[in-house]
Structures are given as C-alpha cells and as structure tokens.
PDB file of N, CA and C in Angstrom:
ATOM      1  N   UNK A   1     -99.580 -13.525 -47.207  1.00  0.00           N
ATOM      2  CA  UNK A   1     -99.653 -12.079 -47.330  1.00  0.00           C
ATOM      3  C   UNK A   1    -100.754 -11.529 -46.423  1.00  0.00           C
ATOM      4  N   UNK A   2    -102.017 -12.397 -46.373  1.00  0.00           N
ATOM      5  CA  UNK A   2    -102.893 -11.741 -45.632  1.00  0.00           C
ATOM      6  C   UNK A   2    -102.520 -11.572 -44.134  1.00  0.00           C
ATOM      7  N   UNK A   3    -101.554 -12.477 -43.861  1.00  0.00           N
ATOM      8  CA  UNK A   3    -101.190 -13.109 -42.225  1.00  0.00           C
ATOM      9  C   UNK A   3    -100.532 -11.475 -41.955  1.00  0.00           C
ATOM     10  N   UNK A   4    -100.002 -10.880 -42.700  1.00  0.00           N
ATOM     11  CA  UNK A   4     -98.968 -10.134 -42.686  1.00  0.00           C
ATOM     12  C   UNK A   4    -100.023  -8.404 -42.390  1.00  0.00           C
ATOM     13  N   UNK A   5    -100.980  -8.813 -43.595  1.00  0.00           N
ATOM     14  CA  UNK A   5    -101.920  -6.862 -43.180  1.00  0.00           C
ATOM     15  C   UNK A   5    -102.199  -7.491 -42.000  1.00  0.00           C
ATOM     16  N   UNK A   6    -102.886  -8.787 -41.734  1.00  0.00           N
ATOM     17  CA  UNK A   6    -103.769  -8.924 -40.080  1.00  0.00           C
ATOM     18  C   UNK A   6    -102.958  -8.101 -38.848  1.00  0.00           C
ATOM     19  N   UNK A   7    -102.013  -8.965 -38.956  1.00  0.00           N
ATOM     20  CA  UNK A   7    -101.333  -8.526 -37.905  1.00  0.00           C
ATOM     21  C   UNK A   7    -100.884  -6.868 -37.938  1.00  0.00           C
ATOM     22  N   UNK A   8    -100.429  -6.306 -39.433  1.00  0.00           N
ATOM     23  CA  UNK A   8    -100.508  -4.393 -38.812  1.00  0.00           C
ATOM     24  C   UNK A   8    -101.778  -4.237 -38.168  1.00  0.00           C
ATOM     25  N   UNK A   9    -102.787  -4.944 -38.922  1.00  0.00           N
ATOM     26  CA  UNK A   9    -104.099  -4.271 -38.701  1.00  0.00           C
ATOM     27  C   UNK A   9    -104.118  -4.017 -36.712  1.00  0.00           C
ATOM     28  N   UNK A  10    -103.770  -5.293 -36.466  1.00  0.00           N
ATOM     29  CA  UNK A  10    -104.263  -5.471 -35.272  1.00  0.00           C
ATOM     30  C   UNK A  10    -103.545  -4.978 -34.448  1.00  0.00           C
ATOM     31  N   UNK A  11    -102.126  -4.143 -34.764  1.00  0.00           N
ATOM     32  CA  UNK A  11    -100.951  -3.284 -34.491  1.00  0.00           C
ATOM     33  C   UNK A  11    -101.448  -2.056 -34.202  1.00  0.00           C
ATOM     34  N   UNK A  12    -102.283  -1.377 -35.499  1.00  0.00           N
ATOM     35  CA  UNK A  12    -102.417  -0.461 -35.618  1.00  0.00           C
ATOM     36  C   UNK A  12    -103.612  -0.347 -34.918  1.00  0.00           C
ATOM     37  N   UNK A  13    -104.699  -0.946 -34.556  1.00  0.00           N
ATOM     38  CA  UNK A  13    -105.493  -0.860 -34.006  1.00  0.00           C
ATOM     39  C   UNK A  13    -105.091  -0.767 -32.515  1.00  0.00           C
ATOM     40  N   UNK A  14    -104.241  -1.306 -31.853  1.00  0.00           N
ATOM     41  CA  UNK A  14    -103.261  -0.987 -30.737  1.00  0.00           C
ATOM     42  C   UNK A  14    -102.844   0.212 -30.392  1.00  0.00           C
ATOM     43  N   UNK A  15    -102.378   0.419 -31.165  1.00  0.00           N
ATOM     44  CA  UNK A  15    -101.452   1.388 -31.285  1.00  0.00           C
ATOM     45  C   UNK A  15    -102.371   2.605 -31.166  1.00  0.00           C
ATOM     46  N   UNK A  16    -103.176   2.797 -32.103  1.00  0.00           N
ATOM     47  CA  UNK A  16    -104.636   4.085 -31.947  1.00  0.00           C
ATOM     48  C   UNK A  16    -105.233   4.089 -30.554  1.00  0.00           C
ATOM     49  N   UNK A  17    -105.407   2.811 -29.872  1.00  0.00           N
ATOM     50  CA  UNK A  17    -106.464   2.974 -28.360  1.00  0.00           C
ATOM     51  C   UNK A  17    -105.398   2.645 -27.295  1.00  0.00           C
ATOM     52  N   UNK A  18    -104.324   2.576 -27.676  1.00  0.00           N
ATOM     53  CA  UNK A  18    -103.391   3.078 -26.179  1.00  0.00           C
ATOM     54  C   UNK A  18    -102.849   4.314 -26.028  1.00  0.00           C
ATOM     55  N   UNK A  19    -102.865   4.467 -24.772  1.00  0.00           N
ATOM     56  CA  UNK A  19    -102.232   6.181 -24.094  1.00  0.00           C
ATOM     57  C   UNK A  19    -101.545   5.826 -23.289  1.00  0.00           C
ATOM     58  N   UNK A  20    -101.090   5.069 -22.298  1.00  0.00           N
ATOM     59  CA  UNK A  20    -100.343   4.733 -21.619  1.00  0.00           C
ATOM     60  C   UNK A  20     -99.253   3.106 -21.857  1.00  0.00           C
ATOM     61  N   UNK A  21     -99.942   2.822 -22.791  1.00  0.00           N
ATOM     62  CA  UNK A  21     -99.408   1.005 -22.807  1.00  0.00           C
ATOM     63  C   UNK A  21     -97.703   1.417 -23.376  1.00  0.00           C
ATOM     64  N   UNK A  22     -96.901   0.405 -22.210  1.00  0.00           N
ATOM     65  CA  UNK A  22     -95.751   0.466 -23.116  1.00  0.00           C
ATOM     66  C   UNK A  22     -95.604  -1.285 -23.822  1.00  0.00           C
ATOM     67  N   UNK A  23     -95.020  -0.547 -25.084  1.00  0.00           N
ATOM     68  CA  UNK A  23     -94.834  -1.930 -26.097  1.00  0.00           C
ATOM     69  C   UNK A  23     -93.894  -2.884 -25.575  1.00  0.00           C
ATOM     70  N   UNK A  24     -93.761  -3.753 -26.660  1.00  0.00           N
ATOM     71  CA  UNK A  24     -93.179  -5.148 -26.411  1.00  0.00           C
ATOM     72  C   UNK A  24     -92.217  -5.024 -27.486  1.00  0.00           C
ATOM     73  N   UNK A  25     -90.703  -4.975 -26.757  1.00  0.00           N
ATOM     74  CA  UNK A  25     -89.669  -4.743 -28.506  1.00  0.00           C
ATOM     75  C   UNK A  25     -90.207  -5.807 -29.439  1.00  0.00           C
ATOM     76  N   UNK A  26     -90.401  -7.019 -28.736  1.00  0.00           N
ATOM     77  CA  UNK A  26     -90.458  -8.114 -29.640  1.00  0.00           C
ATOM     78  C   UNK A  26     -91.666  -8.142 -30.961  1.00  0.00           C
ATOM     79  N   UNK A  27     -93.071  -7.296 -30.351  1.00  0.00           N
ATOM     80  CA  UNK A  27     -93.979  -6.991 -30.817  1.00  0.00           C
ATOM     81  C   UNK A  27     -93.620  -6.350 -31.645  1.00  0.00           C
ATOM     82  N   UNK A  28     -92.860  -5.633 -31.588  1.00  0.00           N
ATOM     83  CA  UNK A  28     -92.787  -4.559 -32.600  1.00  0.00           C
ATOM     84  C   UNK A  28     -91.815  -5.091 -33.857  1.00  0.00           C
ATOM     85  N   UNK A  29     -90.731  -5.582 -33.307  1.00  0.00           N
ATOM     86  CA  UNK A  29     -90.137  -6.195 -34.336  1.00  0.00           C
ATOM     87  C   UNK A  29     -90.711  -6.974 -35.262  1.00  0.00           C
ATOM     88  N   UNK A  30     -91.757  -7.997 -34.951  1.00  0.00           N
ATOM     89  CA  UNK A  30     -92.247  -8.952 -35.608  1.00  0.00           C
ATOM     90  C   UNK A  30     -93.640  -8.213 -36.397  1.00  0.00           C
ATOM     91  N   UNK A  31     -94.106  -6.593 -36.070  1.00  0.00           N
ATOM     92  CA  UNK A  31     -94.682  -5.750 -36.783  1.00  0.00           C
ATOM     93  C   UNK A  31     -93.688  -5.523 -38.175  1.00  0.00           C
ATOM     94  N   UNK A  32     -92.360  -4.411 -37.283  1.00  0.00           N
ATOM     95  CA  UNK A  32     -91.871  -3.955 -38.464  1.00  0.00           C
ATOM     96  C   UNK A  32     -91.020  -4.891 -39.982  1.00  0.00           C
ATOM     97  N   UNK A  33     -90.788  -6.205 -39.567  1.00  0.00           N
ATOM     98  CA  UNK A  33     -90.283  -7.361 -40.181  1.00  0.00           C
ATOM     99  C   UNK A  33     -91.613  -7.998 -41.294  1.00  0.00           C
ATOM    100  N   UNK A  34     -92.855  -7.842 -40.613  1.00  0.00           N
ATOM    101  CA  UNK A  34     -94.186  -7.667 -41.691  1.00  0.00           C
ATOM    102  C   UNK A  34     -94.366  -7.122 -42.666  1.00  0.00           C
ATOM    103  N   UNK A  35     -94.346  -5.530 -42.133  1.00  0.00           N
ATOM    104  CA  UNK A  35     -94.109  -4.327 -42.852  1.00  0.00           C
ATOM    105  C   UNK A  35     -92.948  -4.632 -44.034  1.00  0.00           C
ATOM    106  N   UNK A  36     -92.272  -5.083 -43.652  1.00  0.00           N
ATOM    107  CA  UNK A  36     -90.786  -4.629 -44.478  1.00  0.00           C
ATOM    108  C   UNK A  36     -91.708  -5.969 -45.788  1.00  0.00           C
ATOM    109  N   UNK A  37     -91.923  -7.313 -45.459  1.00  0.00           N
ATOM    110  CA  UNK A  37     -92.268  -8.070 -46.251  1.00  0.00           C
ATOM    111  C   UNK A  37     -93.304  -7.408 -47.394  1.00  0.00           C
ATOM    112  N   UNK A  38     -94.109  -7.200 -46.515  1.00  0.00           N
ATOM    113  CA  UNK A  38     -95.441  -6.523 -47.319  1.00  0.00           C
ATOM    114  C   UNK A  38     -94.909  -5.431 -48.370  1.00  0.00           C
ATOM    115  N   UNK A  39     -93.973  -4.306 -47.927  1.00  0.00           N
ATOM    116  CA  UNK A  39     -93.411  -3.472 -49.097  1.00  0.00           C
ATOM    117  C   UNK A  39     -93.159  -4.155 -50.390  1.00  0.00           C
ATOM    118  N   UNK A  40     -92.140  -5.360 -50.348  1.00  0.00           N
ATOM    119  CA  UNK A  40     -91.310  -5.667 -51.132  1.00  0.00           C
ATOM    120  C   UNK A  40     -92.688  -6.481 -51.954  1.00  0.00           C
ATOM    121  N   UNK A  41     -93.638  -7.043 -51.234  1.00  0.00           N
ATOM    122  CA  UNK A  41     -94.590  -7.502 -51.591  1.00  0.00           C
ATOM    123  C   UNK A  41     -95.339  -6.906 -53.164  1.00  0.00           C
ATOM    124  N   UNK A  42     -95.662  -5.587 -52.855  1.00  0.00           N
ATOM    125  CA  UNK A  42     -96.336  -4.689 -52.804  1.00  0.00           C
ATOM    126  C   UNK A  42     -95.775  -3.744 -53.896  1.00  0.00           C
ATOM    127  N   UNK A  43     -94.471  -3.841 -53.877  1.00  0.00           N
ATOM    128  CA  UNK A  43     -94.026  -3.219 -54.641  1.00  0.00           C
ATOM    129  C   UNK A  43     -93.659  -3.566 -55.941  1.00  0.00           C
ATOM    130  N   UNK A  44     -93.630  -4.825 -56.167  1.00  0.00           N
ATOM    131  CA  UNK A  44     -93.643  -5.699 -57.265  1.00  0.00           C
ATOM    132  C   UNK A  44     -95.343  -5.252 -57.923  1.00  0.00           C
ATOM    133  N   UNK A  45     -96.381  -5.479 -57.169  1.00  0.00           N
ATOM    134  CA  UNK A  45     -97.479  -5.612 -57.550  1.00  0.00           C
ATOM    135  C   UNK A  45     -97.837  -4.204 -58.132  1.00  0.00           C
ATOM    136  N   UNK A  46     -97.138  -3.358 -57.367  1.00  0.00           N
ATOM    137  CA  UNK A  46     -97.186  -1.431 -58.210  1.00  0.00           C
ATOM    138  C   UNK A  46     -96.699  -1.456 -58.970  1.00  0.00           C
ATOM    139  N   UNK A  47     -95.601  -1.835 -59.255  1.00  0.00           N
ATOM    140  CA  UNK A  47     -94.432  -1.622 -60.923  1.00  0.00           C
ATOM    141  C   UNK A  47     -95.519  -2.311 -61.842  1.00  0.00           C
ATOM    142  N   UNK A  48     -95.936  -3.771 -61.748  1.00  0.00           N
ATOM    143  CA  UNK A  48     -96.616  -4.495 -62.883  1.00  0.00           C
ATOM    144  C   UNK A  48     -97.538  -3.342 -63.061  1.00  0.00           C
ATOM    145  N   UNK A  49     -98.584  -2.978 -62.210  1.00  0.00           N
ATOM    146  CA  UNK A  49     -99.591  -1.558 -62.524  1.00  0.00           C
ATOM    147  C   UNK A  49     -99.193  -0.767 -63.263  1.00  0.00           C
ATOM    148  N   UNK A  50     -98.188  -0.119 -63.032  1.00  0.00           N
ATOM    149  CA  UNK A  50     -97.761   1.419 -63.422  1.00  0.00           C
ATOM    150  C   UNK A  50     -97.189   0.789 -64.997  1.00  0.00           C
ATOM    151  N   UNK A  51     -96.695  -0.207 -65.710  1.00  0.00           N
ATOM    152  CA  UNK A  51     -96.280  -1.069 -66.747  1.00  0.00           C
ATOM    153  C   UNK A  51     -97.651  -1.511 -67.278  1.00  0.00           C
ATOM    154  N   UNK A  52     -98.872  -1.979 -66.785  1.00  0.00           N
ATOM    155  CA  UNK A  52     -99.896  -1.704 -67.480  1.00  0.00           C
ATOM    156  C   UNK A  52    -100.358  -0.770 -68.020  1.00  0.00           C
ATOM    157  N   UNK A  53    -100.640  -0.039 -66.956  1.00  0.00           N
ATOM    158  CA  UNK A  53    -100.859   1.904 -67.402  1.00  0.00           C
ATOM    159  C   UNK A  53    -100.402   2.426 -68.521  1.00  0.00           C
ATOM    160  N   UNK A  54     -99.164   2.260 -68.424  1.00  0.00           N
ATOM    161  CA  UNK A  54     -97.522   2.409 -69.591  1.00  0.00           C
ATOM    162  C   UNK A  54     -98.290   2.084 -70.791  1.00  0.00           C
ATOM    163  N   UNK A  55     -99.247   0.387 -70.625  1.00  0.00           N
ATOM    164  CA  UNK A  55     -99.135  -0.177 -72.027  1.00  0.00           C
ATOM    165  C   UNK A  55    -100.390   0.602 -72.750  1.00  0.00           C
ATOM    166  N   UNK A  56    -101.137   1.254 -72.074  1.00  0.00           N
ATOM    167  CA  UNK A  56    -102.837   1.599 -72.235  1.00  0.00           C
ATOM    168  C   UNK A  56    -102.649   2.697 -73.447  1.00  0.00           C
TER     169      UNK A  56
END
C-alpha cells in the first residue's frame, strides 16, 4: 500500500513543477492503476470507520 501513495506522491510532485514536460502514457497508466488500487483500498478502511462511528 505504501508502494502505491509513494509513487502518486512522486506523480504529483511532477506533475506540480512541470510547465512544459510532456508525460509518458505508460507513466501515467501505472499512476492511474495505483490510484484505482488505493481507492478500493481505502474504501474498505472508510466503511469500517463510518460502522464504528455508527456503533459510538
């Protein structure tokens, strides 16, 4: 999971200090294929939250 923020991180950090750079489809794919993991990730870990909350 961590492999997965590093790499937005280091996306997004890209992504903020270029003005001219053009991307790499491949780069990007293997961003947005992260992304998509991390949601599903992520989203499990919000429902259990919001089901704690529930129980309080």
């Amino acid at each position: 999971m961590f492999g997965y923020l590093d790499e937005l991180r280091r996306f997004r950090h890209l992504f903020r200090n270029a003005y001219v750079l053009r991307f790499d489809p491949d780069r990007l794919n293997l961003v947005m294929r992260d992304g998509l993991r991390l949601q599903q990730i992520y989203q499990v870990e919000i429902n259990a939250f919001l089901h704690f909350l529930d129980a309080l």
